[in-house]
N, C-alpha and C. Protein backbone atom coordinates (compact mmCIF):
# COMPACT_ATOMS: atom_id res chain seq x y z
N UNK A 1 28.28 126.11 89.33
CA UNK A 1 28.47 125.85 90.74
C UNK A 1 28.36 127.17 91.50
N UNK A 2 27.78 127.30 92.77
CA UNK A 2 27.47 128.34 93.34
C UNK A 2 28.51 128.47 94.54
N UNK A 3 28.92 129.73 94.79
CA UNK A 3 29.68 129.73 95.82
C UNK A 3 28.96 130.05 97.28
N UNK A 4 30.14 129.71 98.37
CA UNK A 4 29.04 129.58 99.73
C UNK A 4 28.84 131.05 99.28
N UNK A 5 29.43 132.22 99.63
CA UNK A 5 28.98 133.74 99.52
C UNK A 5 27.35 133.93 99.23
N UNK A 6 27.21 133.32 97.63
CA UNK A 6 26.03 133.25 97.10
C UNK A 6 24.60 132.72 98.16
N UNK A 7 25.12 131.78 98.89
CA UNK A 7 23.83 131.04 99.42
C UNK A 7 23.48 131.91 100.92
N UNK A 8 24.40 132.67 101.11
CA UNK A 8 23.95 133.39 102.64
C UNK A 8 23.86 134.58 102.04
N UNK A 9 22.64 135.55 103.43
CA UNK A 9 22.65 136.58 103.31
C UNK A 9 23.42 137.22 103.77
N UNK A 10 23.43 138.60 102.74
CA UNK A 10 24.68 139.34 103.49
C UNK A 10 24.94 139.77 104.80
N UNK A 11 23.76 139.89 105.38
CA UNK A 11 23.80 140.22 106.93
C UNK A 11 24.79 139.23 107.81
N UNK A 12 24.25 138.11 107.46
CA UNK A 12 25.17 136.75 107.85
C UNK A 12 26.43 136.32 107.53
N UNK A 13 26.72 137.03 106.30
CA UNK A 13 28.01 136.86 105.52
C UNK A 13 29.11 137.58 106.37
N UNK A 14 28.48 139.11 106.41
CA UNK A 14 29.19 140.16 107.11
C UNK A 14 29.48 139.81 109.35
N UNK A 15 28.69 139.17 109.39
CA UNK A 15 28.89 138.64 110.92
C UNK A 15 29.65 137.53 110.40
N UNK A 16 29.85 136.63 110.24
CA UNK A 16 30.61 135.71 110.26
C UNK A 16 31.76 136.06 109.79
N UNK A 17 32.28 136.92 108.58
CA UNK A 17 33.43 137.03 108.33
C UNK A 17 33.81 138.43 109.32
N UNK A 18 33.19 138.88 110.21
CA UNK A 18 33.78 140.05 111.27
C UNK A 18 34.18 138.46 112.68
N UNK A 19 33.64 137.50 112.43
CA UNK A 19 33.68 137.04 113.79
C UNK A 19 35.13 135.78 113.14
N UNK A 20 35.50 135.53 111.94
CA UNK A 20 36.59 135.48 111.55
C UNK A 20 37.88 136.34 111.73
N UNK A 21 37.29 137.48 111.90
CA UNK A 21 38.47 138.47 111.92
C UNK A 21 39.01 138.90 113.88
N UNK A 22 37.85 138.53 114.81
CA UNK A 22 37.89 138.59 115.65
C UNK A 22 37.77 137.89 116.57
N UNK A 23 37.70 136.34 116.96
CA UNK A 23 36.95 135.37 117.54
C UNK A 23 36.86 135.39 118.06
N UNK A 24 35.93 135.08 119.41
CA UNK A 24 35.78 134.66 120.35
C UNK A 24 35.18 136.09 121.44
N UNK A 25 34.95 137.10 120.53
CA UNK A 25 34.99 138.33 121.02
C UNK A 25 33.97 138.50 121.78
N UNK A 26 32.69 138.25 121.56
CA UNK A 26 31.84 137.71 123.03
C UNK A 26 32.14 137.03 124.27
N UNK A 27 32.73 135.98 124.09
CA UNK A 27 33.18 135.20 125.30
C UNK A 27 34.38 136.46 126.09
N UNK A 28 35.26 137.26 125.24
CA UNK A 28 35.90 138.11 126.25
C UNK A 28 35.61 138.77 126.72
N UNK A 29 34.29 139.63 126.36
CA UNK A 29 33.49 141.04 126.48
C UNK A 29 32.48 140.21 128.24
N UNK A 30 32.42 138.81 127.83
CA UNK A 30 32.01 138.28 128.94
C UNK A 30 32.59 138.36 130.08
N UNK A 31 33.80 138.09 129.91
CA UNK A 31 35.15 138.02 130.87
C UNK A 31 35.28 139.22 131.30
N UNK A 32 35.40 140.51 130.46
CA UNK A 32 35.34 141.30 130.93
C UNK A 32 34.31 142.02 131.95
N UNK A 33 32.99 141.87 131.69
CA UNK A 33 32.03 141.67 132.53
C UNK A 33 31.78 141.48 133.76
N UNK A 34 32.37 139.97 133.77
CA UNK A 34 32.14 138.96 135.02
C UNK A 34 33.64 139.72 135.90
N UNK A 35 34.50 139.72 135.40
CA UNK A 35 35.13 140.48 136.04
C UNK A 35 35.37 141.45 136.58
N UNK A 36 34.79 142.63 136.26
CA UNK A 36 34.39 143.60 136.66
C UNK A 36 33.51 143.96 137.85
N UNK A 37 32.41 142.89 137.45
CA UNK A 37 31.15 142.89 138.65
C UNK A 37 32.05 142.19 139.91
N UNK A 38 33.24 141.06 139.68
CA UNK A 38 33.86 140.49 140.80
C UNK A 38 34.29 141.96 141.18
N UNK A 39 35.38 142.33 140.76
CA UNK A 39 36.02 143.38 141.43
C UNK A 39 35.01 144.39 142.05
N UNK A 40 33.79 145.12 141.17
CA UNK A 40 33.44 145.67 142.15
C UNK A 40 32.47 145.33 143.62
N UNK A 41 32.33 144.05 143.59
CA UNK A 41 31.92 143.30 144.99
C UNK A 41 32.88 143.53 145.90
N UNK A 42 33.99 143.41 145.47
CA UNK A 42 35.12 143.08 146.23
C UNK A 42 35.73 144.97 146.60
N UNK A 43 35.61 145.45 145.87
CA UNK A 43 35.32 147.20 146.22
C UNK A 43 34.75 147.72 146.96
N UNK A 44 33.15 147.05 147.15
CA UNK A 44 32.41 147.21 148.40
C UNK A 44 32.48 146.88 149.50
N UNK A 45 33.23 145.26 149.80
CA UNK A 45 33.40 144.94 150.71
C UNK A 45 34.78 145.55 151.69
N UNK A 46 35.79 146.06 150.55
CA UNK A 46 36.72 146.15 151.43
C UNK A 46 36.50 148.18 151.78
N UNK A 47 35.49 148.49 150.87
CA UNK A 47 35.37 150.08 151.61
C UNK A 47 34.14 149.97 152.73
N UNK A 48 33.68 148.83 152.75
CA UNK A 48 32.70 148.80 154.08
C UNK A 48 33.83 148.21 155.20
N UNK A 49 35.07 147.62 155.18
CA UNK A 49 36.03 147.75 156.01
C UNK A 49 36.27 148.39 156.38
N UNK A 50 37.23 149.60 155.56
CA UNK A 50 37.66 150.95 155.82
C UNK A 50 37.05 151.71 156.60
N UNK A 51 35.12 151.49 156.03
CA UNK A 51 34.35 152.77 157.02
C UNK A 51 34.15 152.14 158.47
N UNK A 52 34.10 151.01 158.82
CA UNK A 52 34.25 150.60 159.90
C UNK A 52 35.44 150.57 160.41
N UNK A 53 36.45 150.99 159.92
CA UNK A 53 37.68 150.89 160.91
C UNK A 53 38.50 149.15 161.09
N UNK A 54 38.28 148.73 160.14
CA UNK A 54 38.38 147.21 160.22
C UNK A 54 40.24 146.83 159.50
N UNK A 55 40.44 146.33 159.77
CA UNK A 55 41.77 145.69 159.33
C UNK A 55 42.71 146.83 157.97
N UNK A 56 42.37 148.18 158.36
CA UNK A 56 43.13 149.35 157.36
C UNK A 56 44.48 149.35 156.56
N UNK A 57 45.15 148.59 157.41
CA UNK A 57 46.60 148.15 156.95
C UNK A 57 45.95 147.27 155.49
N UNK A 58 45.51 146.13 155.52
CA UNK A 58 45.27 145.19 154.49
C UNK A 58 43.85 145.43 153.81
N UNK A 59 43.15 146.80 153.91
CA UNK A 59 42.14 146.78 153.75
C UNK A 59 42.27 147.62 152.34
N UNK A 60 43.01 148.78 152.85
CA UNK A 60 43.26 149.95 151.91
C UNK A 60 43.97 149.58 150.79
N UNK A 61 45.09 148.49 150.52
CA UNK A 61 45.80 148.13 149.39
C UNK A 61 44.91 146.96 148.42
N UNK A 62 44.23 146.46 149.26
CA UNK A 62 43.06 145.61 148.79
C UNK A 62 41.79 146.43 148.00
N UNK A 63 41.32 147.71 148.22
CA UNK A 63 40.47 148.59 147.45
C UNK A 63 41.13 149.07 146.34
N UNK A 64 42.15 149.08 146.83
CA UNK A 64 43.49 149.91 145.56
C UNK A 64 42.95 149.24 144.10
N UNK A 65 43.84 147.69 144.37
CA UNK A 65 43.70 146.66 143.46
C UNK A 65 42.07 146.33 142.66
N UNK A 66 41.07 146.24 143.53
CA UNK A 66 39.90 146.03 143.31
C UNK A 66 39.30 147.03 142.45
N UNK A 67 39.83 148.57 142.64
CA UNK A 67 39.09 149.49 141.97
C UNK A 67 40.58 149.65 140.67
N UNK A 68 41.38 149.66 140.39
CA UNK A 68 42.38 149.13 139.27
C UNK A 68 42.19 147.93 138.81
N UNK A 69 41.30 146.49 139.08
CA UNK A 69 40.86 145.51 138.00
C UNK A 69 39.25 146.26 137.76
N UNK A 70 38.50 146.86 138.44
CA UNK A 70 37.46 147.65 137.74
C UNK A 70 38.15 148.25 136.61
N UNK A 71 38.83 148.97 136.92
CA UNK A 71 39.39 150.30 135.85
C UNK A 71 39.10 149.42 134.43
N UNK A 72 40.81 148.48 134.41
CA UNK A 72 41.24 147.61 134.05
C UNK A 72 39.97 147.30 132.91
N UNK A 73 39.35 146.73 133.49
CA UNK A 73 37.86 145.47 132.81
C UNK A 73 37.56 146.43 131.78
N UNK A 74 36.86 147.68 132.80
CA UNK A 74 36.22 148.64 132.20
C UNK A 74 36.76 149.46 130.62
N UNK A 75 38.15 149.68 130.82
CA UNK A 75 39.30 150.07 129.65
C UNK A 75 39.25 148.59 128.58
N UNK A 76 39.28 147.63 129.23
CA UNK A 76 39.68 146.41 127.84
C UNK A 76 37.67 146.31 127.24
N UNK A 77 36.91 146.15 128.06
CA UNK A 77 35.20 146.39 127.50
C UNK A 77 35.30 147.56 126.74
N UNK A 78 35.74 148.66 126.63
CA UNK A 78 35.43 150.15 125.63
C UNK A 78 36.18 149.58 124.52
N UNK A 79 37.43 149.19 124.88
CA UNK A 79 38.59 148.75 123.76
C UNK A 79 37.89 147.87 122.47
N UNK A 80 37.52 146.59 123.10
CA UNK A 80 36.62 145.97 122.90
C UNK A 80 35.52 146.31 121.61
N UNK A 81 34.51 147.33 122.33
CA UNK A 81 33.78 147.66 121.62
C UNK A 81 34.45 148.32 120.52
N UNK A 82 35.34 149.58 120.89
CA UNK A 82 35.66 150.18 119.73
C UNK A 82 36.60 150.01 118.57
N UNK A 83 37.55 148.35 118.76
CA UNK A 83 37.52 147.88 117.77
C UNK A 83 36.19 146.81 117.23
N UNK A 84 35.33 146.66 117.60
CA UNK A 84 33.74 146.02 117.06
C UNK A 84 33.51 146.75 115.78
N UNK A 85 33.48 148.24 116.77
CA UNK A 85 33.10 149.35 115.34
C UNK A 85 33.93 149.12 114.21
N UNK A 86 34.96 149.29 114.43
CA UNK A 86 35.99 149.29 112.98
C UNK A 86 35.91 148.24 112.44
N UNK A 87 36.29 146.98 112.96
CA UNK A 87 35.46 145.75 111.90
C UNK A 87 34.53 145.96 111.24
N UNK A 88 33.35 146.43 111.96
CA UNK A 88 31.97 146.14 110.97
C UNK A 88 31.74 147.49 110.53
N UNK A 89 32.37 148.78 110.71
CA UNK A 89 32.19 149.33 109.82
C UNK A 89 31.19 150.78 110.50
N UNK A 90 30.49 152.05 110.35
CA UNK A 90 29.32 152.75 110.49
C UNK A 90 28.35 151.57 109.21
N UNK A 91 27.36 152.32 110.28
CA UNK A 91 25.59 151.29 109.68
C UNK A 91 24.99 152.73 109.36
């Protein structure tokens, strides 16, 4: 009797048992993404406030936040990757 191991290649073996160890880790790297690009929309819009002189009181604590969920995204996407590496290892 052959075991599954046997019938896949190792290339395939080694992704599937890294995506065992990690799941779903695309769909977050997504999240992280999509989130990011929100916040920095939302970065632009409220420093094209600011330079116009537009609502400063609620404008300025609003860039705050927007450029801290950039940060944010940006720190959990590196994280992200650099446990990727340690799962699978140097190639």
């Amino acid at each position: 009797m052959t075991t599954p191991k046997s019938k896949l290649s190792p290339e395939i073996y080694a992704r599937l048992k890294a995506e065992a160890k990690a799941p779903y880790r695309g769909l977050r790297q997504f999240i992280y993404v999509g989130f990011g690009a929100s916040g920095l929309i939302g970065a632009f819009v409220f420093l094209a406030q600011l330079l116009a002189g537009r609502n400063i009181e609620s404008a300025l604590p609003n860039l705050a936040l927007q450029v801290g969920v950039v940060a944010l995204m940006v720190g959990l996407f590196r994280w992200e990757q650099r446990a990727n590496r340690r799962i699978s290892g140097p190639k």
